[in-house]
C-alpha atoms as a PDB file:
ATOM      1  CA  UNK A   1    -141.433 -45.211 -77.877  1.00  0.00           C
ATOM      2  CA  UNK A   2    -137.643 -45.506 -78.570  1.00  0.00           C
ATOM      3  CA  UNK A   3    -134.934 -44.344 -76.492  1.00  0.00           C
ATOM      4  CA  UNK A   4    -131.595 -43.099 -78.164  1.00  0.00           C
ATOM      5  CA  UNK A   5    -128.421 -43.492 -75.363  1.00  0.00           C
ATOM      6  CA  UNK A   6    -127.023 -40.270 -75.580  1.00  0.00           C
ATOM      7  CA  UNK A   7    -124.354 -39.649 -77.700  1.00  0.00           C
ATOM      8  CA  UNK A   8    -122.363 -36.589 -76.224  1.00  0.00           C
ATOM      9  CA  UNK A   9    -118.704 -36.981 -75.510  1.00  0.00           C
ATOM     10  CA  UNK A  10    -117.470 -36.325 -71.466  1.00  0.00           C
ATOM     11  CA  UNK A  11    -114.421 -33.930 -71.215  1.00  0.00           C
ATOM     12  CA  UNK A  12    -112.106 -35.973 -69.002  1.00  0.00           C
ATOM     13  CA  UNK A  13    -109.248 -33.366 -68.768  1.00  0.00           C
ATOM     14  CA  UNK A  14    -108.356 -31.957 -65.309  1.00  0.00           C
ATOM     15  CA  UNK A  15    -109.785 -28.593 -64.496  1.00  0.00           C
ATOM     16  CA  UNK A  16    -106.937 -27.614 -62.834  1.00  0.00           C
ATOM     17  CA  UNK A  17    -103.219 -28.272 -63.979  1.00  0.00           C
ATOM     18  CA  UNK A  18    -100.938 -30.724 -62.655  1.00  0.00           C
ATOM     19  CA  UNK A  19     -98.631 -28.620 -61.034  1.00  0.00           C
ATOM     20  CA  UNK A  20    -100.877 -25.924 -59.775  1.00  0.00           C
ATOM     21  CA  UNK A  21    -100.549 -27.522 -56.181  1.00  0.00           C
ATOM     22  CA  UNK A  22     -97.145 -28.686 -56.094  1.00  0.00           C
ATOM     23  CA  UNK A  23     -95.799 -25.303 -53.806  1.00  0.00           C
ATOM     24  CA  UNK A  24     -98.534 -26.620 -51.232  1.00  0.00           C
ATOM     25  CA  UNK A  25     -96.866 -30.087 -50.843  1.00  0.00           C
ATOM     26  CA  UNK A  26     -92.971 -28.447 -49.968  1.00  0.00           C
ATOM     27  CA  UNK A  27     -92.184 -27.598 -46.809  1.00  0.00           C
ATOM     28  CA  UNK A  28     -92.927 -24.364 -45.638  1.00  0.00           C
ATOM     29  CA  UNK A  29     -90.103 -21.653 -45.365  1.00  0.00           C
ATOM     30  CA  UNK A  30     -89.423 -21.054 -41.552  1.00  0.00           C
ATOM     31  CA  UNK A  31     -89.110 -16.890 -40.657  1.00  0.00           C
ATOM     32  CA  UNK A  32     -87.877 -15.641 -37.196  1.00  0.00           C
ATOM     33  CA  UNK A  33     -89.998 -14.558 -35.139  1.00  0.00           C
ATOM     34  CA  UNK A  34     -89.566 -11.225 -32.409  1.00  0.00           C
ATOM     35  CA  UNK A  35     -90.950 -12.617 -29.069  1.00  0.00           C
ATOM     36  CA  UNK A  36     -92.132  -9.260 -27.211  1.00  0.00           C
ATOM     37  CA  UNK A  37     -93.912  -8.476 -23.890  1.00  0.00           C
ATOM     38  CA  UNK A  38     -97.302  -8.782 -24.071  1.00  0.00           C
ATOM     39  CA  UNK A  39     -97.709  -5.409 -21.981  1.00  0.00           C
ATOM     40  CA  UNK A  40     -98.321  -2.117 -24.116  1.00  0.00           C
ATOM     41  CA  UNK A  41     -95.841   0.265 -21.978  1.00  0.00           C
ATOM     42  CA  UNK A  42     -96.581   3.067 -23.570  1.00  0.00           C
ATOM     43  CA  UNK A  43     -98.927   6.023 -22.392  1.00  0.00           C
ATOM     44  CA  UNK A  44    -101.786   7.405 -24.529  1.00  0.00           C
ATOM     45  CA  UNK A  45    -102.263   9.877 -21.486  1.00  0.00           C
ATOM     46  CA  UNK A  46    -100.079  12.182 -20.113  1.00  0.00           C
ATOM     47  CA  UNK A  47    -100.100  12.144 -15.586  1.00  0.00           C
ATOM     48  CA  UNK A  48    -101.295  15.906 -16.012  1.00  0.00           C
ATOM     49  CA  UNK A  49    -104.788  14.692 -17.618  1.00  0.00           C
ATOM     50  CA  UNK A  50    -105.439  12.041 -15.369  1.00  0.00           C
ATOM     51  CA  UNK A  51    -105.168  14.157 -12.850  1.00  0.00           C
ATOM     52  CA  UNK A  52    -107.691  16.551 -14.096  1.00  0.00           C
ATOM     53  CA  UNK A  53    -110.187  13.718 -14.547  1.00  0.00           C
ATOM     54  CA  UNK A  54    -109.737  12.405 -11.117  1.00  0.00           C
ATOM     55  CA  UNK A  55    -110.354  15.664  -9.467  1.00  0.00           C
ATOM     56  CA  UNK A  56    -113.966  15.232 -10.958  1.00  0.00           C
ATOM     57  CA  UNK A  57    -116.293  17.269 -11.852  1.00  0.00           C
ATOM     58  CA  UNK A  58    -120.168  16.982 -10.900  1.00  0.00           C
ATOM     59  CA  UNK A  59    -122.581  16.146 -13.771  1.00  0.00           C
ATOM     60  CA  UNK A  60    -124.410  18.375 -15.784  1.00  0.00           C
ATOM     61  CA  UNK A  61    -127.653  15.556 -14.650  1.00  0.00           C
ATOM     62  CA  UNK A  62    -127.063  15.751 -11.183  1.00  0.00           C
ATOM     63  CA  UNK A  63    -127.457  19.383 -11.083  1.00  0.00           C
ATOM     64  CA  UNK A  64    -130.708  19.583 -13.050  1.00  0.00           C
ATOM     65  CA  UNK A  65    -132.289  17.008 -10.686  1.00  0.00           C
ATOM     66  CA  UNK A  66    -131.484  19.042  -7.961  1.00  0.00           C
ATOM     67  CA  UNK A  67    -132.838  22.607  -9.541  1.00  0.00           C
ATOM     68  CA  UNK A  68    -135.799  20.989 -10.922  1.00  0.00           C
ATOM     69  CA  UNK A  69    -139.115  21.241  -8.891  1.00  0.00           C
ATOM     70  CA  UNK A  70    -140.798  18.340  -8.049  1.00  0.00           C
ATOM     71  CA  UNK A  71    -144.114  17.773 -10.303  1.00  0.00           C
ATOM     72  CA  UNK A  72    -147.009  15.510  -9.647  1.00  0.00           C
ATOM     73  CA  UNK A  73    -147.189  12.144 -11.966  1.00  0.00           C
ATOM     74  CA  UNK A  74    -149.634  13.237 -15.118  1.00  0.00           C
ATOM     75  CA  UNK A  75    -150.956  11.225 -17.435  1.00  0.00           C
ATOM     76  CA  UNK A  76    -150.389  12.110 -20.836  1.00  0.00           C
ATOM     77  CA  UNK A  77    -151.726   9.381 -22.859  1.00  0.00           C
ATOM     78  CA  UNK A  78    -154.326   7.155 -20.752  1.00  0.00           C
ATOM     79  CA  UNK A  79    -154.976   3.249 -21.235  1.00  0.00           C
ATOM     80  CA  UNK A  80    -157.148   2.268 -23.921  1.00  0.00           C
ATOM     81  CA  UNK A  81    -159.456  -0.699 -24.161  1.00  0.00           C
ATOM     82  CA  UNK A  82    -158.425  -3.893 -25.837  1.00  0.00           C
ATOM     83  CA  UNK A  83    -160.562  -6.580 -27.150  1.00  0.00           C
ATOM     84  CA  UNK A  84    -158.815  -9.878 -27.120  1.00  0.00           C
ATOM     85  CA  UNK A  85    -159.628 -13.401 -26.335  1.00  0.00           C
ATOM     86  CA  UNK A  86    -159.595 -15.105 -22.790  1.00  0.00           C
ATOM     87  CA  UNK A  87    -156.005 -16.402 -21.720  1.00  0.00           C
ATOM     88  CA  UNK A  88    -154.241 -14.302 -24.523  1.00  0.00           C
ATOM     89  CA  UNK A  89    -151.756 -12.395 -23.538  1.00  0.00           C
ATOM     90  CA  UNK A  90    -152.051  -8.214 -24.344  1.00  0.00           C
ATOM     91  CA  UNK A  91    -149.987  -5.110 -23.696  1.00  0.00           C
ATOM     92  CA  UNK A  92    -151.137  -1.750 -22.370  1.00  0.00           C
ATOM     93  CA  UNK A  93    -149.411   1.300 -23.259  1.00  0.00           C
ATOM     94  CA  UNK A  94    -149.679   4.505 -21.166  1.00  0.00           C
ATOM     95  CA  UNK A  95    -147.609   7.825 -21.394  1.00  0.00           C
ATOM     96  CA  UNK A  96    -146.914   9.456 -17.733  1.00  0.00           C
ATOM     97  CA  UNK A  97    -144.846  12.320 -16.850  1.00  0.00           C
ATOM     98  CA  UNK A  98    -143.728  13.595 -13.686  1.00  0.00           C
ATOM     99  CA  UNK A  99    -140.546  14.788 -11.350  1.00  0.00           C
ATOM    100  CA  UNK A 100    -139.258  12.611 -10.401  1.00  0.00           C
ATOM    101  CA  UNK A 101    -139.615  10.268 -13.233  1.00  0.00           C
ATOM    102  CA  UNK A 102    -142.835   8.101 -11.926  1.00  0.00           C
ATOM    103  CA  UNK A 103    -142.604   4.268 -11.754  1.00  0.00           C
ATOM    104  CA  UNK A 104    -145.422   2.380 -12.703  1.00  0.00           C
ATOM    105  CA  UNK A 105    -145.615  -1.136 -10.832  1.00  0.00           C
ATOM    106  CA  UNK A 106    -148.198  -4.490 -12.236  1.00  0.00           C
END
C-alpha cells in the first residue's frame, strides 16, 4: 500500500477584508437623549365611560343561574371497565350533567 501526501494548495487569504471592521474599533458618536416621565398622562378613556362601567351592570350568567330550574345529577356517559396491571396508575372518565353543575369528589 502507498500513501501519496496530498497535494492540494490551502487558500490563506482572509475571508473578510481588512478594513471591514475598522468603524467598530472608533468611538461611538454620542446623540442626546430626551429624559421624560415615566408616567403615560394621557387618557384612553373619557370620565363619562368610566362612569358607565362602574354603575355595573349584572351578568348575562348570573341571571340564567337564577331562571334555570334545578335538575337532578344524570349520568350521561357511565364508567367503563379497565384492565390494567396492579399498582399502575389509570383514569376513569364519566360524563354527568345536572343544575347545578354536579361535583364529583375521589
Amino acid at each position: 500500500m502507498t500513501v501519496r501526501q496530498d497535494t492540494t494548495s490551502i487558500d490563506r487569504t482572509a475571508f473578510v477584508a481588512p478594513d471591514a471592521f475598522r468603524s467598530l474599533e472608533t468611538a461611538p458618536t454620542l446623540r442626546t437623549v430626551m429624559v421624560e416621565s415615566g408616567v403615560d398622562t394621557n387618557s384612553f378613556l373619557t370620565p363619562d365611560v368610566l362612569r358607565a362601567l362602574d354603575q355595573g351592570k349584572p351578568k348575562p350568567t348570573d341571571i340564567q343561574e337564577k331562571e334555570q330550574p334545578r335538575t337532578a345529577p344524570k349520568v350521561i356517559v357511565p364508567l367503563q371497565p379497565v384492565k390494567c396491571n396492579e399498582g399502575q396508575p389509570i383514569n376513569f372518565t364519566a360524563k354527568i350533567e345536572g343544575t347545578p353543575t354536579p361535583t364529583v369528589s375521589e
